[in-house]
C-alpha atoms as a PDB file:
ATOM      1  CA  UNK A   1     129.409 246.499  92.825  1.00  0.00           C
ATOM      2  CA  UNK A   2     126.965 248.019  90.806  1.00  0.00           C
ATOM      3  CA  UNK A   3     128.371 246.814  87.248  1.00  0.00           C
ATOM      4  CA  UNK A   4     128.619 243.478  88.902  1.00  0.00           C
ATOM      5  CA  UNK A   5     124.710 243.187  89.524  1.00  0.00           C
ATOM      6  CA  UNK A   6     124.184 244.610  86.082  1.00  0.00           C
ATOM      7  CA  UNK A   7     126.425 242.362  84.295  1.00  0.00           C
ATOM      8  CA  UNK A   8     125.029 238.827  85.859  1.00  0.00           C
ATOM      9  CA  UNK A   9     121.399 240.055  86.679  1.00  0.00           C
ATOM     10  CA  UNK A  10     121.500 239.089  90.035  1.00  0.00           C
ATOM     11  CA  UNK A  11     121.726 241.052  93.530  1.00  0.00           C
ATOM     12  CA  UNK A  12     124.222 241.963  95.126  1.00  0.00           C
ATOM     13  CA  UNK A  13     125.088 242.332  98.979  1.00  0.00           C
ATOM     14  CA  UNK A  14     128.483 243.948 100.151  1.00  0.00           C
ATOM     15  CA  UNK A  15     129.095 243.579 103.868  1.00  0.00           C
ATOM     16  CA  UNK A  16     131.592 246.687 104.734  1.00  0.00           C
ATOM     17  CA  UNK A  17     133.410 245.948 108.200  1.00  0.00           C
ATOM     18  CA  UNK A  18     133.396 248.948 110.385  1.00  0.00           C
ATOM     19  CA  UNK A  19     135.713 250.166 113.431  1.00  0.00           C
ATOM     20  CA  UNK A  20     138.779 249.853 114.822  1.00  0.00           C
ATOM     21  CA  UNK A  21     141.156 247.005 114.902  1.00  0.00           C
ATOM     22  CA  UNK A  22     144.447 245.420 116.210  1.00  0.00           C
ATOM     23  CA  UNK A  23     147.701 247.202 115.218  1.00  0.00           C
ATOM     24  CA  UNK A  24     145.549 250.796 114.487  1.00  0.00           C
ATOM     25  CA  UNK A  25     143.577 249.623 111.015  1.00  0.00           C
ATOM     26  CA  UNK A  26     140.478 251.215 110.655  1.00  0.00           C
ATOM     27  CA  UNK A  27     137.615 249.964 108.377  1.00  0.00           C
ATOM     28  CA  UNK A  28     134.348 252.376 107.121  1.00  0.00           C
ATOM     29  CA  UNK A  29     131.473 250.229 106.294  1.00  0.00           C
ATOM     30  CA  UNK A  30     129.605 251.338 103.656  1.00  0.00           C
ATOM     31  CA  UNK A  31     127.610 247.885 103.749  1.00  0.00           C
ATOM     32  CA  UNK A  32     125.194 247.972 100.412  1.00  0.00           C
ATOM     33  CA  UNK A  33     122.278 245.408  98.671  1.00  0.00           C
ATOM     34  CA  UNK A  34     121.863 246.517  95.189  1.00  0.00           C
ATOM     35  CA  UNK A  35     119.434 245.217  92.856  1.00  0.00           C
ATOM     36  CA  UNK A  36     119.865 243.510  89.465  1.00  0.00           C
ATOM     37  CA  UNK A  37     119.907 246.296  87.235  1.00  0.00           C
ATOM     38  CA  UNK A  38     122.270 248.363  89.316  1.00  0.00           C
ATOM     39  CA  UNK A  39     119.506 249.961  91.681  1.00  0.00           C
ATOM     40  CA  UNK A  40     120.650 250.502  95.556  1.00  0.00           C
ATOM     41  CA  UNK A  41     118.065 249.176  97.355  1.00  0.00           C
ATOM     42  CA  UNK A  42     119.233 249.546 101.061  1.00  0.00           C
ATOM     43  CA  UNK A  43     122.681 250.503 102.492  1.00  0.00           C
ATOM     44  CA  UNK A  44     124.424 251.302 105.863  1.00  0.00           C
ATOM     45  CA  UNK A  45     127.187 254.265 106.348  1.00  0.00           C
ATOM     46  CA  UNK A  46     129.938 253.845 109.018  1.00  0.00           C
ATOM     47  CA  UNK A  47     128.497 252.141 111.747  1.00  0.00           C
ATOM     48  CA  UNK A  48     127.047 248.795 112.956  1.00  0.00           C
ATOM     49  CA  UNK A  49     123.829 247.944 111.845  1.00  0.00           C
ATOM     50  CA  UNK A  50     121.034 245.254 109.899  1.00  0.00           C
ATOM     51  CA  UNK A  51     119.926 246.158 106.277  1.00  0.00           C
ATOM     52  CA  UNK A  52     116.785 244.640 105.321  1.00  0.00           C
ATOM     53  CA  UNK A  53     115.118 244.842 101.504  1.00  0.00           C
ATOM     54  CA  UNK A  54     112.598 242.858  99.881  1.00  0.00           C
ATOM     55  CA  UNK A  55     114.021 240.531  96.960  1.00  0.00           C
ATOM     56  CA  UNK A  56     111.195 240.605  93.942  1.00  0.00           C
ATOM     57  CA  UNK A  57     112.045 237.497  92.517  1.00  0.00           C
ATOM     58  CA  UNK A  58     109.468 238.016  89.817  1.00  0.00           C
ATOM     59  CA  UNK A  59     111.366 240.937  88.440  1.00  0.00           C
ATOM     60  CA  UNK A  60     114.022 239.511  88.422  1.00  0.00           C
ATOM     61  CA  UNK A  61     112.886 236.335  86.461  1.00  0.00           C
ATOM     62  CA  UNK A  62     111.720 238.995  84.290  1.00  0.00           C
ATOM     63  CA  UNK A  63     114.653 240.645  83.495  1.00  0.00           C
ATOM     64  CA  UNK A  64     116.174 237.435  82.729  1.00  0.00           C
ATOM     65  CA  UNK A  65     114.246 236.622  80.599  1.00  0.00           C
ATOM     66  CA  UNK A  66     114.772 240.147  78.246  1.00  0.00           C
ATOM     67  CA  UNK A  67     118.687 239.603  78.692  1.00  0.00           C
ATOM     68  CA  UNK A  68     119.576 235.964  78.944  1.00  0.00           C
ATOM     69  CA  UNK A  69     122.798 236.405  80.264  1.00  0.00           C
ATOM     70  CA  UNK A  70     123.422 233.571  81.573  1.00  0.00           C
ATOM     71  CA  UNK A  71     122.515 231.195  78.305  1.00  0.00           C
ATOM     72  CA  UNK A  72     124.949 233.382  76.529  1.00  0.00           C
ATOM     73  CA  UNK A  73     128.063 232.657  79.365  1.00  0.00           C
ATOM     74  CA  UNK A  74     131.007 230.519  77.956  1.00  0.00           C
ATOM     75  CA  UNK A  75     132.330 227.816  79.465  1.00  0.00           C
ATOM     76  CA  UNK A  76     136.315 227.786  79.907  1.00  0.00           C
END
């Protein structure tokens, strides 16, 4: 998840199911919000729960603007 923020600049927010379900399956949460250049900024182990961060939008313009990554994208 991390190399996917990186790689697009942007954040990222995972939401990792967590418990136990129909027919035995178990899930382990691990819910994460990681910043655009790869940072964790908040994240949740195995159980139930809200993750709140603050989103600096200014940084992140900022960073954009040192690696335009998405003016370089292709179109297919």
């Amino acid at each position: 998840m991390q190399v996917r923020a990186i790689e697009s600049l942007v954040y990222v927010v995972a939401a990792g199911q967590c418990g136990e379900h129909a027919g035995g399956r178990k899930t382990y949460g691990h819910s994460i919000v990681i910043g655009p250049w790869g940072e964790i900024l908040g994240e949740l182990d195995a159980s139930p729960g809200i993750v709140c961060v603050d989103l600096d939008m200014i940084r992140l313009e900022q960073l954009r603007e040192k690696f335009p990554v998405v003016k370089h994208r292709r179109e297919l």
